[in-house]
C-alpha atoms as a PDB file:
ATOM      1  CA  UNK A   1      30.692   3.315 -27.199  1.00  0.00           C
ATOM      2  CA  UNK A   2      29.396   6.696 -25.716  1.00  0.00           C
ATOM      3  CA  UNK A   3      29.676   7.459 -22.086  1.00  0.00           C
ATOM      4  CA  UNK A   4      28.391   9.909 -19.687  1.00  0.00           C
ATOM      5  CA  UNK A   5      29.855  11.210 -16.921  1.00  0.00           C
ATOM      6  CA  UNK A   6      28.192  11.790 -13.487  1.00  0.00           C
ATOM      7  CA  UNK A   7      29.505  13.901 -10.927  1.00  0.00           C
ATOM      8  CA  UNK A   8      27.854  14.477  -7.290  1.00  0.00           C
ATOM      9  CA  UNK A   9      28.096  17.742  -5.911  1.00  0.00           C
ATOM     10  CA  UNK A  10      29.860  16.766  -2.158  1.00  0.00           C
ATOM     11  CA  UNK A  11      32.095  14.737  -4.066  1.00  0.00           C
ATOM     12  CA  UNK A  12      32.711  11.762  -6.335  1.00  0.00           C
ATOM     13  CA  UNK A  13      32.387  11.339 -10.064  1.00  0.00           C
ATOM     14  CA  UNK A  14      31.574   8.466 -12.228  1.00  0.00           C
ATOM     15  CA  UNK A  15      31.594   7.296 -15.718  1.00  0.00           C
ATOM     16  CA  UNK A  16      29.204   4.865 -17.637  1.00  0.00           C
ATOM     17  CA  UNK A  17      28.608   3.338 -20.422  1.00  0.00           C
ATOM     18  CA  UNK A  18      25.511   3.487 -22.207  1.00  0.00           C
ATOM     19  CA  UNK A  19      24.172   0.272 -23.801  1.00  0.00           C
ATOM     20  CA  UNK A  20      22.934   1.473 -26.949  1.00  0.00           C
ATOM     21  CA  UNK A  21      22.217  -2.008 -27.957  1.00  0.00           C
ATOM     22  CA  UNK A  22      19.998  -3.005 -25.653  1.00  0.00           C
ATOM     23  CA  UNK A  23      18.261   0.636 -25.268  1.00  0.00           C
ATOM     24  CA  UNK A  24      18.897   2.748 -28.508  1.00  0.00           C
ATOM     25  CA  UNK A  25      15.791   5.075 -27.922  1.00  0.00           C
ATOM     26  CA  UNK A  26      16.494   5.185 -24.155  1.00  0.00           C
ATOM     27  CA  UNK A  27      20.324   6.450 -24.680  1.00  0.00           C
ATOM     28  CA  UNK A  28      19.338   8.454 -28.178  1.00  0.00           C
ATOM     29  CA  UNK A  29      16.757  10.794 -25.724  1.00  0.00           C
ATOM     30  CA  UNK A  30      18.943  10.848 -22.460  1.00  0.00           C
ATOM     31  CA  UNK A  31      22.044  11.945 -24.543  1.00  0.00           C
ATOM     32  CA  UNK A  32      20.291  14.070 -26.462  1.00  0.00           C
ATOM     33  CA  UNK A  33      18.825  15.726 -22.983  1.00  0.00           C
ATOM     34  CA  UNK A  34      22.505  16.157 -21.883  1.00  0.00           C
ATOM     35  CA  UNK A  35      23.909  18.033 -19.436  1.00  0.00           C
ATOM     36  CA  UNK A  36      21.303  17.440 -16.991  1.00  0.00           C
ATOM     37  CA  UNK A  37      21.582  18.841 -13.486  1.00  0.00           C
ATOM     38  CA  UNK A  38      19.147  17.756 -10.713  1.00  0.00           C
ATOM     39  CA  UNK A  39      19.289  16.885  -6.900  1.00  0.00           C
ATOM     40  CA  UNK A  40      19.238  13.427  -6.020  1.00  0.00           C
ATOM     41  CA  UNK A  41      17.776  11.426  -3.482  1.00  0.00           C
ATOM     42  CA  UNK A  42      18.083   7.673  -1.868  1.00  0.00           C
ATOM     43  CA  UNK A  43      14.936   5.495  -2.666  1.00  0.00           C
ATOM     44  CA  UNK A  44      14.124   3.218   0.209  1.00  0.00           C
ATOM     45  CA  UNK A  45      11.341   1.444  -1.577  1.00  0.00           C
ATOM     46  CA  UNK A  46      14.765   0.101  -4.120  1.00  0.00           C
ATOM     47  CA  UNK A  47      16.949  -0.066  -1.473  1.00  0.00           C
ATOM     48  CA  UNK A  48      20.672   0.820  -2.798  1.00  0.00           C
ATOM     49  CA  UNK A  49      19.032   3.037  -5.249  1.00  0.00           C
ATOM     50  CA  UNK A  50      20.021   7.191  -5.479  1.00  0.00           C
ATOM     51  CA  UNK A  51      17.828   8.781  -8.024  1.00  0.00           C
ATOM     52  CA  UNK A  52      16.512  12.192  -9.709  1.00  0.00           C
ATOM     53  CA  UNK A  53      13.629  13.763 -11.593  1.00  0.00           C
ATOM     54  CA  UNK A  54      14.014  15.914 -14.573  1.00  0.00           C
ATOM     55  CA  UNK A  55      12.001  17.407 -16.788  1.00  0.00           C
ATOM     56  CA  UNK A  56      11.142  16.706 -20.365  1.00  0.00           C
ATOM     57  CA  UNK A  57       7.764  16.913 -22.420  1.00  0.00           C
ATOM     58  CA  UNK A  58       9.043  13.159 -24.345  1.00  0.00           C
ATOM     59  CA  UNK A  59       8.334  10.125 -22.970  1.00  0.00           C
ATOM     60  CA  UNK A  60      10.604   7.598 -23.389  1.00  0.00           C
ATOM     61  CA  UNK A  61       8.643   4.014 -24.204  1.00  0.00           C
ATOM     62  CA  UNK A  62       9.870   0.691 -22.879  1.00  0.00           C
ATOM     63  CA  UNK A  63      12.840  -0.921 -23.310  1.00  0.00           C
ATOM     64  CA  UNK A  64      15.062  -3.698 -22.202  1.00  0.00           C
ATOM     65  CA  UNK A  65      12.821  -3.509 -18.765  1.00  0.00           C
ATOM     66  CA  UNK A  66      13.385  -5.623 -15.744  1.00  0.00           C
ATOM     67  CA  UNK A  67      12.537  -5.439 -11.896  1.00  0.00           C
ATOM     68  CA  UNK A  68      15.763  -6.898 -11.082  1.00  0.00           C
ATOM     69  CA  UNK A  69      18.593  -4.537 -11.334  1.00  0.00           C
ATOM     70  CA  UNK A  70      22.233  -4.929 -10.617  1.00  0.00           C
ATOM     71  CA  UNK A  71      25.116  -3.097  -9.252  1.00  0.00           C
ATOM     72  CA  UNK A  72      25.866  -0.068 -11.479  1.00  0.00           C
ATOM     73  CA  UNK A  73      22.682   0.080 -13.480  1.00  0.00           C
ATOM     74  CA  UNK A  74      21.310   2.588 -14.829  1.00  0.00           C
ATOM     75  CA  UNK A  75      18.035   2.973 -14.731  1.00  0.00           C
ATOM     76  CA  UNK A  76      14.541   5.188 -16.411  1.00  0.00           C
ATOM     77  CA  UNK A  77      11.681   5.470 -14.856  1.00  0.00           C
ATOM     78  CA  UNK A  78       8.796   6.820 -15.550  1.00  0.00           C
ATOM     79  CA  UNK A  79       4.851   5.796 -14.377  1.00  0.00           C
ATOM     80  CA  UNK A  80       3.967   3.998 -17.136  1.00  0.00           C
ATOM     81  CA  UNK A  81      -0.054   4.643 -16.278  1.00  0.00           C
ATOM     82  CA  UNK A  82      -0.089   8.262 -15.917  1.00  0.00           C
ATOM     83  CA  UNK A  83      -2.819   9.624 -16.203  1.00  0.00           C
ATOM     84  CA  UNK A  84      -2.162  12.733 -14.705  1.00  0.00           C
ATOM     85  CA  UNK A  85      -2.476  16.362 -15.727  1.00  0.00           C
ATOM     86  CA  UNK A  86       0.770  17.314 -18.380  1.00  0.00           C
ATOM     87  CA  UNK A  87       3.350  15.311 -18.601  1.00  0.00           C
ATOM     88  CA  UNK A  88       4.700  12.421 -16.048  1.00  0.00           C
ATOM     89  CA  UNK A  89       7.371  12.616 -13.632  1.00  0.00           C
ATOM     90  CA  UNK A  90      10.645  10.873 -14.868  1.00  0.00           C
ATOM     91  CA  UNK A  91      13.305   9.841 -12.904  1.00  0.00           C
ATOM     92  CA  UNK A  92      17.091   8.268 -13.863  1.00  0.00           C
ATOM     93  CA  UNK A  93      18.021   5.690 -11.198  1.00  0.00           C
ATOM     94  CA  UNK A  94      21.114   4.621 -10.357  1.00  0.00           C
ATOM     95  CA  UNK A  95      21.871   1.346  -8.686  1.00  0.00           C
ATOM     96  CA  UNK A  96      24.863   0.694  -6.100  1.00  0.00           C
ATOM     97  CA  UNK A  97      23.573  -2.489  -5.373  1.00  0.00           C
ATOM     98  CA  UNK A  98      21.283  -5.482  -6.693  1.00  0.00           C
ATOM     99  CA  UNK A  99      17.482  -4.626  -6.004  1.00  0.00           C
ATOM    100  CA  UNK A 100      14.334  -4.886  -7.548  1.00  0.00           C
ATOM    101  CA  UNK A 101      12.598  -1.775  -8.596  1.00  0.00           C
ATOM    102  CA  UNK A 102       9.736  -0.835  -6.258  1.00  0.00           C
ATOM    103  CA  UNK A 103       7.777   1.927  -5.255  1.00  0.00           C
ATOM    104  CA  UNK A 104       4.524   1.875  -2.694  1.00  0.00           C
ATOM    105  CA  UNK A 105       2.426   0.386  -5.846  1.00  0.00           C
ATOM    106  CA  UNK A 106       4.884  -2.620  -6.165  1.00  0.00           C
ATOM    107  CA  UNK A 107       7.162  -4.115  -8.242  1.00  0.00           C
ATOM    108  CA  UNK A 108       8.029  -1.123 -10.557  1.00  0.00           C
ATOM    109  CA  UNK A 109       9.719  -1.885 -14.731  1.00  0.00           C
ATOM    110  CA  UNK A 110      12.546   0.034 -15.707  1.00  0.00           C
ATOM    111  CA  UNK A 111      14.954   0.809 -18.402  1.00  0.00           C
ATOM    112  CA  UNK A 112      18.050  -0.499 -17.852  1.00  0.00           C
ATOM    113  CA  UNK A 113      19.859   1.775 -20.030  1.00  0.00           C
ATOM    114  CA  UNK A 114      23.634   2.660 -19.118  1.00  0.00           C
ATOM    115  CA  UNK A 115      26.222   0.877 -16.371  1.00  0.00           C
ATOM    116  CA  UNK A 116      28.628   2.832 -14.354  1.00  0.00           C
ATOM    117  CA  UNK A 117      32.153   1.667 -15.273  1.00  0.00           C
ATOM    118  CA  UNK A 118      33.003  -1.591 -13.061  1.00  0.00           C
ATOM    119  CA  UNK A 119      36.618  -0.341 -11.984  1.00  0.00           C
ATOM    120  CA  UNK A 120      34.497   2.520 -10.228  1.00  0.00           C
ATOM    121  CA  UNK A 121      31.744   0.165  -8.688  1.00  0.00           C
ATOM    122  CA  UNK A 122      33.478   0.873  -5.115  1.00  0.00           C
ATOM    123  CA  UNK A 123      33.145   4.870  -5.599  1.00  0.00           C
ATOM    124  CA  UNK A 124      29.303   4.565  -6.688  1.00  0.00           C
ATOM    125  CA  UNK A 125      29.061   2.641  -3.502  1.00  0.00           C
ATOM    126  CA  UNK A 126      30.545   4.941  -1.191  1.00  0.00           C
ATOM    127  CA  UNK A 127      28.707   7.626  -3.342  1.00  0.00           C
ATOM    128  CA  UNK A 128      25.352   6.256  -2.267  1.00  0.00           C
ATOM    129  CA  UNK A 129      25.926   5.389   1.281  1.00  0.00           C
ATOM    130  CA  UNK A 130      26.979   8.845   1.399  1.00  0.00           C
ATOM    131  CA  UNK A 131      23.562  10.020   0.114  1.00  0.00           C
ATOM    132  CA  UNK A 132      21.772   7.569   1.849  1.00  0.00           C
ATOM    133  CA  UNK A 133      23.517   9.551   5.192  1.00  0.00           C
ATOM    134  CA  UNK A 134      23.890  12.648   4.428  1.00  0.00           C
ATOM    135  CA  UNK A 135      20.706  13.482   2.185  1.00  0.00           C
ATOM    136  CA  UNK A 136      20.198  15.331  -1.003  1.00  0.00           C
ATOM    137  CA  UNK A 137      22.725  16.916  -3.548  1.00  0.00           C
ATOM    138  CA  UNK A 138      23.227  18.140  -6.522  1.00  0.00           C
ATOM    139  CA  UNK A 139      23.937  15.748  -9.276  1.00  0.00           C
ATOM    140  CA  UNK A 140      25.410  16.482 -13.106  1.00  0.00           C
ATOM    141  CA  UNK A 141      25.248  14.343 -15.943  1.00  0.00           C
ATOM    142  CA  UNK A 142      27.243  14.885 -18.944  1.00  0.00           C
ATOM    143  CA  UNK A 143      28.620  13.624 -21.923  1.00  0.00           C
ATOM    144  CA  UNK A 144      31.800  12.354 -21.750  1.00  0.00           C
ATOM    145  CA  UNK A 145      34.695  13.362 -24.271  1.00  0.00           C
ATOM    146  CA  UNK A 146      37.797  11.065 -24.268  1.00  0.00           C
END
């Protein structure tokens, strides 16, 4: 099982593991993307959600979608009715609590596509409290090499 590693720039690192069964073109793309550095954010609209943009010119389609995440999901998103100029805004979510996925439109389908490790559940959570207090950083994603 591949895993990725995520580390936060004030602090903290996590691993997860990505569910290739469930998502194969989801984890195929993302891994294939890897390393990806961004700044991440706390949604309100998801509640105990942190999240980033990146940039790519592939969409990803859908896959294993829900509204109802769980503690240490991992999450795409994109908006799946752009119809925008160039390419749509896509975002990786990661969940340190159980929420559905919103955004000002509503109810919003993701990807659930990876979960962070469960014997590090406690460090995403202080992880994105942190955020949630302190405001952006700078997040890494990586593959990680046992």
């Amino acid at each position: 099982m591949r895993k990725i590693k995520i580390t936060f720039e004030r602090g903290g690192e996590v691993l997860a593991s990505l569910n290739e069964s469930q998502a194969p073109q989801t984890c195929e793309r993302i891994w294939n993307l890897l390393p990806l550095g961004s700044v991440v954010t706390h949604s309100r609209w998801s509640g105990r959600e942190i999240n980033f943009s990146y940039h790519d010119t592939q969409c990803i389609p859908r896959e294993n979608q829900t509204i109802y995440t769980s503690i240490g999901e991992i999450c795409y998103w994109r908006d799946w009715d752009w119809e925008g100029f160039g390419d749509p805004p896509q975002v990786l979510a990661i969940y340190y609590g159980a929420e559905l996925a919103r955004s000002m439109k509503g109810n919003e389908p993701v990807n659930v596509f990876a979960q962070v490790d469960y014997s590090e559940i406690q460090k995403l959570i202080e992880i994105g409290e942190k955020v949630w207090l302190s405001g952006t950083e700078k997040i890494y994603v990586d593959r990680f090499e046992e």
